[in-house]
C-alpha atoms as a PDB file:
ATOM      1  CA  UNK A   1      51.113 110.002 233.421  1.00  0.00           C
ATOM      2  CA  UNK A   2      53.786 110.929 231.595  1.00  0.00           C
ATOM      3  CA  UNK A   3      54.017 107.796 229.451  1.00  0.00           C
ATOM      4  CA  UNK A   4      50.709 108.262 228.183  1.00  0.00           C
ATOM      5  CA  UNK A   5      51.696 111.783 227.110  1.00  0.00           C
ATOM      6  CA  UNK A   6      54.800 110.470 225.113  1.00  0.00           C
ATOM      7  CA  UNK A   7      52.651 107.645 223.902  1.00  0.00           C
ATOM      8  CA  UNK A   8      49.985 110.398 222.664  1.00  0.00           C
ATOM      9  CA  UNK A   9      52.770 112.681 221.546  1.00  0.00           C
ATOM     10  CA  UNK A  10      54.393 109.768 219.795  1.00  0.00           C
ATOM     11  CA  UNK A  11      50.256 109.059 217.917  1.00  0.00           C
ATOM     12  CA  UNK A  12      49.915 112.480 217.620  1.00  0.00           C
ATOM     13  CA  UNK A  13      53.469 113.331 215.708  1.00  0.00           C
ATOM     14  CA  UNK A  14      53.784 110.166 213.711  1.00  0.00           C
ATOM     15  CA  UNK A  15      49.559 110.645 212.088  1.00  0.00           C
ATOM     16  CA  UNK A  16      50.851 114.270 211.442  1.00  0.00           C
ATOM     17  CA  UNK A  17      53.590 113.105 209.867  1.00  0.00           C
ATOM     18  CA  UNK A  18      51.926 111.110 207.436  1.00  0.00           C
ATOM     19  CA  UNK A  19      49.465 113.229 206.693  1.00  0.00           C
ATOM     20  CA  UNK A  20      51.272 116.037 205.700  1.00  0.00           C
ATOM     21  CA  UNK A  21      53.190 113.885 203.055  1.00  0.00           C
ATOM     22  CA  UNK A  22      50.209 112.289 201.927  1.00  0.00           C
ATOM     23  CA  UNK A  23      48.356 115.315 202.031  1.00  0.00           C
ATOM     24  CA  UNK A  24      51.128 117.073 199.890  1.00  0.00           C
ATOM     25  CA  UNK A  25      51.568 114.061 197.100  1.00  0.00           C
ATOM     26  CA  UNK A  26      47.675 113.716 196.845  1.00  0.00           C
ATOM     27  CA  UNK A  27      45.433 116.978 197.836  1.00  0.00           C
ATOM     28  CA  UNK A  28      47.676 119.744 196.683  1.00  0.00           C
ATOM     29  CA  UNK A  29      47.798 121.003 193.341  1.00  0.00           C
ATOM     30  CA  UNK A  30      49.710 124.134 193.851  1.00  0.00           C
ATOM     31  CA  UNK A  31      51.725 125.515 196.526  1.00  0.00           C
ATOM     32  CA  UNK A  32      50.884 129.129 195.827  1.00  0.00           C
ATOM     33  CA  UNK A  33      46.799 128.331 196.455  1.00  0.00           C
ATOM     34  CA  UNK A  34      45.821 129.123 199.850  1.00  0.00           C
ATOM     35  CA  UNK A  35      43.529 125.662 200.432  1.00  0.00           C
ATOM     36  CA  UNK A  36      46.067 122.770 200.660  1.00  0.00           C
ATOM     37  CA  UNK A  37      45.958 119.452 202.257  1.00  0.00           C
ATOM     38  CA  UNK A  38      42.189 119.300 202.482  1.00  0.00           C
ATOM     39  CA  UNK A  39      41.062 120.045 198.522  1.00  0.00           C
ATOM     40  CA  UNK A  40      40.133 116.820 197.259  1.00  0.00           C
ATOM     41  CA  UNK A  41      42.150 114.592 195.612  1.00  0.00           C
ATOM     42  CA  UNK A  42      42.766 115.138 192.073  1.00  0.00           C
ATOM     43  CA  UNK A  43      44.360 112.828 189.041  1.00  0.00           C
ATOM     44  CA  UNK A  44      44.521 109.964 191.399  1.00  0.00           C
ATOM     45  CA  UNK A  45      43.733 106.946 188.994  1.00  0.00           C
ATOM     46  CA  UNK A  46      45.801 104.402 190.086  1.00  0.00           C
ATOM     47  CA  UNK A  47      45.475 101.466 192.946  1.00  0.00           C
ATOM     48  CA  UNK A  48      49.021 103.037 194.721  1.00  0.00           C
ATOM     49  CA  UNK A  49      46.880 106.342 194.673  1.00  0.00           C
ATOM     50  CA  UNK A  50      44.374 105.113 196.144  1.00  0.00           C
ATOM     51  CA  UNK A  51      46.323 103.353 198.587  1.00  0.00           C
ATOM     52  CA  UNK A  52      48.102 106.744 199.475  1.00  0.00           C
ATOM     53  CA  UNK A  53      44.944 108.614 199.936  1.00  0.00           C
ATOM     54  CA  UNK A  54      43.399 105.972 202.067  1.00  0.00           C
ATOM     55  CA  UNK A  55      46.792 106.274 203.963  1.00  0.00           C
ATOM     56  CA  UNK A  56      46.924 109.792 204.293  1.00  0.00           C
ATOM     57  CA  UNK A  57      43.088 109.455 206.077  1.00  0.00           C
ATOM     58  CA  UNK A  58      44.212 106.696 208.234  1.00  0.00           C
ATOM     59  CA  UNK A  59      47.453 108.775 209.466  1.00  0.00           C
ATOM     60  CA  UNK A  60      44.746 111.701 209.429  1.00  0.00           C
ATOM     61  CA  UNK A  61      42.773 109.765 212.114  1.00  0.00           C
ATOM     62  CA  UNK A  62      45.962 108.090 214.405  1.00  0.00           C
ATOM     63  CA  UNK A  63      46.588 111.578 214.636  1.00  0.00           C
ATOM     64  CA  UNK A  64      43.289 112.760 216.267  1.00  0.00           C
ATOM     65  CA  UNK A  65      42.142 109.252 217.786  1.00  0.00           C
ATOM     66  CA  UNK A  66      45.670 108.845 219.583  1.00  0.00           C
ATOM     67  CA  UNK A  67      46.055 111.646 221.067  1.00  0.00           C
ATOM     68  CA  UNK A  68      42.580 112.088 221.890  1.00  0.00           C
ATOM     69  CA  UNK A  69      43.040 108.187 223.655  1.00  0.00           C
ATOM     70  CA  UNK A  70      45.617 108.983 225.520  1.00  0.00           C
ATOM     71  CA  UNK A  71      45.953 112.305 226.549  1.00  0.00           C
ATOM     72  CA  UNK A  72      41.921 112.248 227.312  1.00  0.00           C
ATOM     73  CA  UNK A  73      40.097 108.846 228.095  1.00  0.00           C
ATOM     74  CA  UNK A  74      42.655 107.411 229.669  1.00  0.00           C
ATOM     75  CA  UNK A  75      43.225 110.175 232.230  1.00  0.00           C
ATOM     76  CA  UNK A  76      39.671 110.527 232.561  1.00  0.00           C
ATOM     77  CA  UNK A  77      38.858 106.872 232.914  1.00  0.00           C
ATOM     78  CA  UNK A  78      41.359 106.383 235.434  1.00  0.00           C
ATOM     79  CA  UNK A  79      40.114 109.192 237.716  1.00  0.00           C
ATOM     80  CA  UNK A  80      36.686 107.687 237.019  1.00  0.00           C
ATOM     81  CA  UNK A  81      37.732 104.505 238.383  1.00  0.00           C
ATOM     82  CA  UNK A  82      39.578 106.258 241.451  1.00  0.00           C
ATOM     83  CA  UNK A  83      36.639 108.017 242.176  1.00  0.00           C
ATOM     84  CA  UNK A  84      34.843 104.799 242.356  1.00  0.00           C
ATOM     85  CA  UNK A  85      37.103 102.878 243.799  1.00  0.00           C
ATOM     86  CA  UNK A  86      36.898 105.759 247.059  1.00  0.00           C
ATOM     87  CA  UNK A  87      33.214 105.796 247.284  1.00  0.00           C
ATOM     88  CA  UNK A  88      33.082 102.168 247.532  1.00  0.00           C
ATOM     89  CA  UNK A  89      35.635 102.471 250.597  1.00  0.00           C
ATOM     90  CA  UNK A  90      33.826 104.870 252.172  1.00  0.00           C
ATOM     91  CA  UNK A  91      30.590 102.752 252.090  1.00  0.00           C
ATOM     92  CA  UNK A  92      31.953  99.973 253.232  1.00  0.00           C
ATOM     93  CA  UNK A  93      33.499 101.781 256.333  1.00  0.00           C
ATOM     94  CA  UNK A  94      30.012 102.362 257.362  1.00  0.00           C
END
């Protein structure tokens, strides 16, 4: 168990990462304005800034999808299958 938490942590740190320095380059016009790393993306009319805002949505989404992986449906699934695995003993016994 705990290398899926380190491996989720790991997801989870690394997508936040990224996103905040995308998210600062790309979706923040001021530092003073209250909304920041979610306003949309302004004066991007490049390809590299388009590559950086599709980067900051992918590191946006290891973030949520990682952690969510393994600190959720991996637990989960594994319990799942323990809990089948059990009733099929106990059927079998009888």
């Amino acid at each position: 168990m705990a290398d899926e938490f380190m491996k989720g942590f790991a997801l989870f740190t690394l997508g936040g990462l990224g996103w905040l320095t995308f998210g600062g380059w790309y979706r923040t016009p001021s530092y003073y304005d209250i909304v920041q790393l979610v306003n949309p993306a302004e004066g991007v009319d490049s390809a590299y800034g388009e590559i950086g805002l599709v980067a900051g949505d992918a590191f946006f989404w290891v973030m949520i999808l990682g952690a969510l992986t393994f600190w959720v449906l991996i637990p989960a699934s594994r319990e799942l299958r323990d809990a089948l695995d059990d009733g099929a003993d106990g059927d079998a016994a009888n």
